[in-house]
PDB file of N, CA and C in Angstrom:
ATOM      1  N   UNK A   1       8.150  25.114  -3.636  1.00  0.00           N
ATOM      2  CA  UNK A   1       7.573  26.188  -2.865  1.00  0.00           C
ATOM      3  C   UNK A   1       8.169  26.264  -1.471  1.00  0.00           C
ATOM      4  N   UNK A   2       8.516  25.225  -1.228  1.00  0.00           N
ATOM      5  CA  UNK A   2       9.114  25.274   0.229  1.00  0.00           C
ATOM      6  C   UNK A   2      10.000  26.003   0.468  1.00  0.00           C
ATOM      7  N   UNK A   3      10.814  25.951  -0.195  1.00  0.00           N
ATOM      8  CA  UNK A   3      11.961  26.989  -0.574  1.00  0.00           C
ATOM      9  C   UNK A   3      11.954  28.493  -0.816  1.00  0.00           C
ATOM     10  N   UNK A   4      10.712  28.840  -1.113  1.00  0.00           N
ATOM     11  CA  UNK A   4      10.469  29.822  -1.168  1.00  0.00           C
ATOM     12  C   UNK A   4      10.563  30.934  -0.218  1.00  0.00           C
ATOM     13  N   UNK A   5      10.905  32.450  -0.039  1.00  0.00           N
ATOM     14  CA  UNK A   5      10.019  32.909   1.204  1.00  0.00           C
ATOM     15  C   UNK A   5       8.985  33.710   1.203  1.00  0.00           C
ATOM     16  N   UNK A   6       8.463  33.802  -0.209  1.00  0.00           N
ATOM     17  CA  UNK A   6       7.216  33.942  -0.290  1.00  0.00           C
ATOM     18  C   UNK A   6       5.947  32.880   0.119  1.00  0.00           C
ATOM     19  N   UNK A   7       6.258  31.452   0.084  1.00  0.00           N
ATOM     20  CA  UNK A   7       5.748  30.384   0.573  1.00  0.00           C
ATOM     21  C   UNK A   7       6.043  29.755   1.960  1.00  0.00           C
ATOM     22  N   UNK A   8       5.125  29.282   2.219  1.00  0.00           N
ATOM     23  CA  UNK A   8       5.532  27.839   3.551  1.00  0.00           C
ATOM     24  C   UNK A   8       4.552  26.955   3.658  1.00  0.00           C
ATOM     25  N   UNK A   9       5.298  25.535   3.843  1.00  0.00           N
ATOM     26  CA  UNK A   9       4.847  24.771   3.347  1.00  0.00           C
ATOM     27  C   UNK A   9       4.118  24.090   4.678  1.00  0.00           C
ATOM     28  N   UNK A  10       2.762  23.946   4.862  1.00  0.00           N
ATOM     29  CA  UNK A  10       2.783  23.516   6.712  1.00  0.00           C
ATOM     30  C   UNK A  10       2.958  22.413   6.418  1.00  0.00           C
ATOM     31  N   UNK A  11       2.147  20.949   5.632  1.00  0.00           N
ATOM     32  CA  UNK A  11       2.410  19.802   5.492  1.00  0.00           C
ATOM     33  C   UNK A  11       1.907  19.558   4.636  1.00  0.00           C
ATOM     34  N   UNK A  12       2.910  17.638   4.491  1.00  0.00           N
ATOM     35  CA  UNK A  12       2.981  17.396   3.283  1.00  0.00           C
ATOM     36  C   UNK A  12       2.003  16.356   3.150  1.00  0.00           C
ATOM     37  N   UNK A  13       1.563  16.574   2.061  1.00  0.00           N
ATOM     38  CA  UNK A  13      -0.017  15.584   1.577  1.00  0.00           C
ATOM     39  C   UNK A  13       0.745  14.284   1.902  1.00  0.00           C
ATOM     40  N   UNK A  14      -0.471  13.366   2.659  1.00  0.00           N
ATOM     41  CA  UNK A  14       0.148  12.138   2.676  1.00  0.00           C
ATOM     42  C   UNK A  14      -0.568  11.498   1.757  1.00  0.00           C
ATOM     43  N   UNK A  15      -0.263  10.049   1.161  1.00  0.00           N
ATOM     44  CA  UNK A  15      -0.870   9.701  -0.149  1.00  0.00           C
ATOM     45  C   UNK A  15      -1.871   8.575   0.370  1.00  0.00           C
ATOM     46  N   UNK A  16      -2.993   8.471  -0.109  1.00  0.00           N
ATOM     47  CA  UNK A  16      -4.109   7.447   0.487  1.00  0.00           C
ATOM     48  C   UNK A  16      -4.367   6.642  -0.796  1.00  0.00           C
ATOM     49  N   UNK A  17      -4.533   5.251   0.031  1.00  0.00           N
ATOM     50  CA  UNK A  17      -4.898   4.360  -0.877  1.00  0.00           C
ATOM     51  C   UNK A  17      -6.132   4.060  -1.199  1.00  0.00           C
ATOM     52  N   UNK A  18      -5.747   3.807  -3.045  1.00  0.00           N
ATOM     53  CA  UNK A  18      -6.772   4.198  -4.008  1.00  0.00           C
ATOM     54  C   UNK A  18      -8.260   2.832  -3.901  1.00  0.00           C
ATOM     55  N   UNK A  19      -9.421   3.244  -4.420  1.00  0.00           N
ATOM     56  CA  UNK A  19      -9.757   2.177  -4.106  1.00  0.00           C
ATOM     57  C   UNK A  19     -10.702   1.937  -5.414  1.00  0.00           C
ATOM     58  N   UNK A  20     -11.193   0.978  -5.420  1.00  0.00           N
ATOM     59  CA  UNK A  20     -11.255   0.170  -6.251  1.00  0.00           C
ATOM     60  C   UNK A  20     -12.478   0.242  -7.239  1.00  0.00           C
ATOM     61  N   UNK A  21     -12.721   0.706  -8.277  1.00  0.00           N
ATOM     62  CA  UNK A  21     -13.938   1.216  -9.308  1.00  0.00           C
ATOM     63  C   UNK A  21     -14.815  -0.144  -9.503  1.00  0.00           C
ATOM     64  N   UNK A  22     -15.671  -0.334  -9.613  1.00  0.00           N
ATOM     65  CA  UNK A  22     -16.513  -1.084 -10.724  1.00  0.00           C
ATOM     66  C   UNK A  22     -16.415  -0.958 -11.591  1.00  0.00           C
ATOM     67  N   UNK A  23     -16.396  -2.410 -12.992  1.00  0.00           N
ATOM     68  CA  UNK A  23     -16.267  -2.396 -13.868  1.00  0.00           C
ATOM     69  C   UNK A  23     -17.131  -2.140 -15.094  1.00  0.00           C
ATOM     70  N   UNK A  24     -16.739  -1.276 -15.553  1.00  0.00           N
ATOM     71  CA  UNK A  24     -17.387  -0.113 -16.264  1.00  0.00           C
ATOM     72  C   UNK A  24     -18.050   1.338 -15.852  1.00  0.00           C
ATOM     73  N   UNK A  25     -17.708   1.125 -14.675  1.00  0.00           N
ATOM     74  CA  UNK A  25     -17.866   2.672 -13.873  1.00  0.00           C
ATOM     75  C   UNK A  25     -16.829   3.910 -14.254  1.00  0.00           C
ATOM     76  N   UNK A  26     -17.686   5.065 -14.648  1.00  0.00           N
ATOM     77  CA  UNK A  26     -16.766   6.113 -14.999  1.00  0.00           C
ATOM     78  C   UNK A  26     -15.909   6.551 -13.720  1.00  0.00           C
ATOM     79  N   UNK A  27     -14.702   7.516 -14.164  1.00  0.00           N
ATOM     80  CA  UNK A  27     -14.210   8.086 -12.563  1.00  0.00           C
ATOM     81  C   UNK A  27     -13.719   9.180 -13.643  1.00  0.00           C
ATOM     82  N   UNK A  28     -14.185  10.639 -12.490  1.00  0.00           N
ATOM     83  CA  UNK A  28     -13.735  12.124 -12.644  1.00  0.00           C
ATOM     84  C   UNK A  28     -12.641  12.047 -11.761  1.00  0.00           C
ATOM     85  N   UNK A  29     -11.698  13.161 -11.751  1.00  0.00           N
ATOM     86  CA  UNK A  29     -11.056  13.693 -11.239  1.00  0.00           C
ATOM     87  C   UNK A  29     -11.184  15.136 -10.523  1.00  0.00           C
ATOM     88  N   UNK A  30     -11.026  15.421  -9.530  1.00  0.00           N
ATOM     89  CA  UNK A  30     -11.432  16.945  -9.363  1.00  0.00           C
ATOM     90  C   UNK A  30     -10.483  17.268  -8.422  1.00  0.00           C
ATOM     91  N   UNK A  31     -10.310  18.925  -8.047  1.00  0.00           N
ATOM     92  CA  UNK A  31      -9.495  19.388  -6.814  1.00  0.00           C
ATOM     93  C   UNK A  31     -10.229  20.224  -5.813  1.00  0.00           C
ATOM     94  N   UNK A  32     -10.398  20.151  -4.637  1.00  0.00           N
ATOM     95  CA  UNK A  32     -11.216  21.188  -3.697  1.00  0.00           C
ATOM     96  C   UNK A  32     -10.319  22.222  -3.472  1.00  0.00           C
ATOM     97  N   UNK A  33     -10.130  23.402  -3.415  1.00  0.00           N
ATOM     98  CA  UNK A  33      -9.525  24.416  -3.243  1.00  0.00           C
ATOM     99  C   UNK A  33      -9.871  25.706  -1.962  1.00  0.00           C
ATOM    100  N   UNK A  34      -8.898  25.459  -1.100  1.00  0.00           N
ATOM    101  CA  UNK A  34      -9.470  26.279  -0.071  1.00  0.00           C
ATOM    102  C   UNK A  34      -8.524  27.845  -0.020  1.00  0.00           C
ATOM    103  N   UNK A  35      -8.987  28.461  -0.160  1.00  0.00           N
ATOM    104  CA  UNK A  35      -7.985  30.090   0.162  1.00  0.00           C
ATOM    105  C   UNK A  35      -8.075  30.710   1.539  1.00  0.00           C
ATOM    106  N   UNK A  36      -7.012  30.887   1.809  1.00  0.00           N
ATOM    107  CA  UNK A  36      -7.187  32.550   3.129  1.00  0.00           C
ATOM    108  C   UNK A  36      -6.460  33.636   2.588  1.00  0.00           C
ATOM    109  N   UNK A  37      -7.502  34.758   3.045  1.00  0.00           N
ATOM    110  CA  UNK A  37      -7.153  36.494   2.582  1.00  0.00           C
ATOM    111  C   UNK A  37      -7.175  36.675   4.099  1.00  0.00           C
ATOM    112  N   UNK A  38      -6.287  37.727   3.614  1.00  0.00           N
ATOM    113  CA  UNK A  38      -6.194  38.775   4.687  1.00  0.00           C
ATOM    114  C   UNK A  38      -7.207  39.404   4.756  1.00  0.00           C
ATOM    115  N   UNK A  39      -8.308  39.608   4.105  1.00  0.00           N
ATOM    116  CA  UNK A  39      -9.819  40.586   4.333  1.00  0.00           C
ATOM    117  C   UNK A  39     -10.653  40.008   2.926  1.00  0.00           C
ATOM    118  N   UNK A  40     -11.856  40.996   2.267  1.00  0.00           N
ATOM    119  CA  UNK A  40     -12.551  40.395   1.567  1.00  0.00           C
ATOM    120  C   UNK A  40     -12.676  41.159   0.032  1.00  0.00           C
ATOM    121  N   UNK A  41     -11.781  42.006   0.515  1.00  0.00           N
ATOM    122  CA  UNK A  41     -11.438  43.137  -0.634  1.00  0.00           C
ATOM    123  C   UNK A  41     -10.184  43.031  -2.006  1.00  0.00           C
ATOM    124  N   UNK A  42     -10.584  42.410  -2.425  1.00  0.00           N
ATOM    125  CA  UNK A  42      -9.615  41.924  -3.522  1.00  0.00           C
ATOM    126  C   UNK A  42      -8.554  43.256  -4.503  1.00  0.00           C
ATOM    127  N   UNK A  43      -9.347  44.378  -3.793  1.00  0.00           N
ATOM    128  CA  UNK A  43      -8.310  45.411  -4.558  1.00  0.00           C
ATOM    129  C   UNK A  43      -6.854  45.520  -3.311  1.00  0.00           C
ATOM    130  N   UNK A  44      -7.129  44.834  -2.064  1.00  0.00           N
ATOM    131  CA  UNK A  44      -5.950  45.831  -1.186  1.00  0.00           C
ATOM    132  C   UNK A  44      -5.692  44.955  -0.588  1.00  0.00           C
ATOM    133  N   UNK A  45      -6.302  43.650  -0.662  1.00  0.00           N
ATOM    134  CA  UNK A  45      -5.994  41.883   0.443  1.00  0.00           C
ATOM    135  C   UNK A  45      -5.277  41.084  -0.177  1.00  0.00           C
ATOM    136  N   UNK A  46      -4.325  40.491   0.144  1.00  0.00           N
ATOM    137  CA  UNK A  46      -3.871  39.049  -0.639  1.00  0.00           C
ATOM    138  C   UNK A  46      -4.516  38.160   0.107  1.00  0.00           C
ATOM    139  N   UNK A  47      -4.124  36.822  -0.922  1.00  0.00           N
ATOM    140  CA  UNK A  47      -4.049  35.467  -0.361  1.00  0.00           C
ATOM    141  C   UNK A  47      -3.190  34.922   0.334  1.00  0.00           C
ATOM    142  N   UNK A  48      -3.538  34.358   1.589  1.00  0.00           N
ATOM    143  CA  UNK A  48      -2.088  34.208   2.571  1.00  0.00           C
ATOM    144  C   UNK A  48      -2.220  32.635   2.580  1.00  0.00           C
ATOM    145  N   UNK A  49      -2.775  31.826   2.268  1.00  0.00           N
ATOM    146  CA  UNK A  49      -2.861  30.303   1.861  1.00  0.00           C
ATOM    147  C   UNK A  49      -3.635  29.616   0.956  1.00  0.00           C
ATOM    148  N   UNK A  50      -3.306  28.265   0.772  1.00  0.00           N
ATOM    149  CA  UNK A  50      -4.144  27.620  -0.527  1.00  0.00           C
ATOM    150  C   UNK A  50      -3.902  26.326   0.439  1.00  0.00           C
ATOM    151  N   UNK A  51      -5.048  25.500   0.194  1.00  0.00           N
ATOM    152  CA  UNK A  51      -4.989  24.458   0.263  1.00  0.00           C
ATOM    153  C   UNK A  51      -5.620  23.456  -0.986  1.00  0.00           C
ATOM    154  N   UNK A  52      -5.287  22.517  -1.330  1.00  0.00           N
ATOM    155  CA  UNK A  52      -5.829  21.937  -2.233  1.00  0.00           C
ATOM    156  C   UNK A  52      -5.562  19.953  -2.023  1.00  0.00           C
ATOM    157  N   UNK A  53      -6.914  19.676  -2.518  1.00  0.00           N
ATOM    158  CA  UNK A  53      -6.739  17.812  -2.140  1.00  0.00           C
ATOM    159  C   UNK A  53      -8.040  17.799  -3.439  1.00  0.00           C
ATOM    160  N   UNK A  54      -6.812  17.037  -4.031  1.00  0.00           N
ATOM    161  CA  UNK A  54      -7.618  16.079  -5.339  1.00  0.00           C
ATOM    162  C   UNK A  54      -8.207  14.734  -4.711  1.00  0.00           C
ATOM    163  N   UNK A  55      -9.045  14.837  -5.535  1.00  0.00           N
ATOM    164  CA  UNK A  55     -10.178  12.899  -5.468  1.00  0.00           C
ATOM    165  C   UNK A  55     -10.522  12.703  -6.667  1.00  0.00           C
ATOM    166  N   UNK A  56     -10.981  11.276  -6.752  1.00  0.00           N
ATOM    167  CA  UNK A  56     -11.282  10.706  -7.876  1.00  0.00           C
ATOM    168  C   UNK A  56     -13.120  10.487  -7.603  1.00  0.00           C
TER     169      UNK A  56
END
């Protein structure tokens, strides 16, 4: 995407260390997802960013 010029990339996820489950404890995975529009009107606004950060 960086490459892109439809994209830009502001920064790059830094990686955090993982920590440590109990044994026999389940673990999900999930992603939080953040958007910006240009307004709130989905027929005539785009999306001008995404952010996204997975956790366990």
């Amino acid at each position: 995407m960086s490459r892109s010029a439809d994209y830009r990339v502001l920064r790059r996820p830094v990686p955090r260390s993982a920590s440590q489950r109990t044994v026999g404890q389940d673990c999900r995975t999930g992603i939080l997802l953040d958007t910006e529009t240009t307004s709130l009107d989905h027929a005539k606004d785009e999306i001008i960013g995404l952010g996204m950060v997975k956790f366990d």
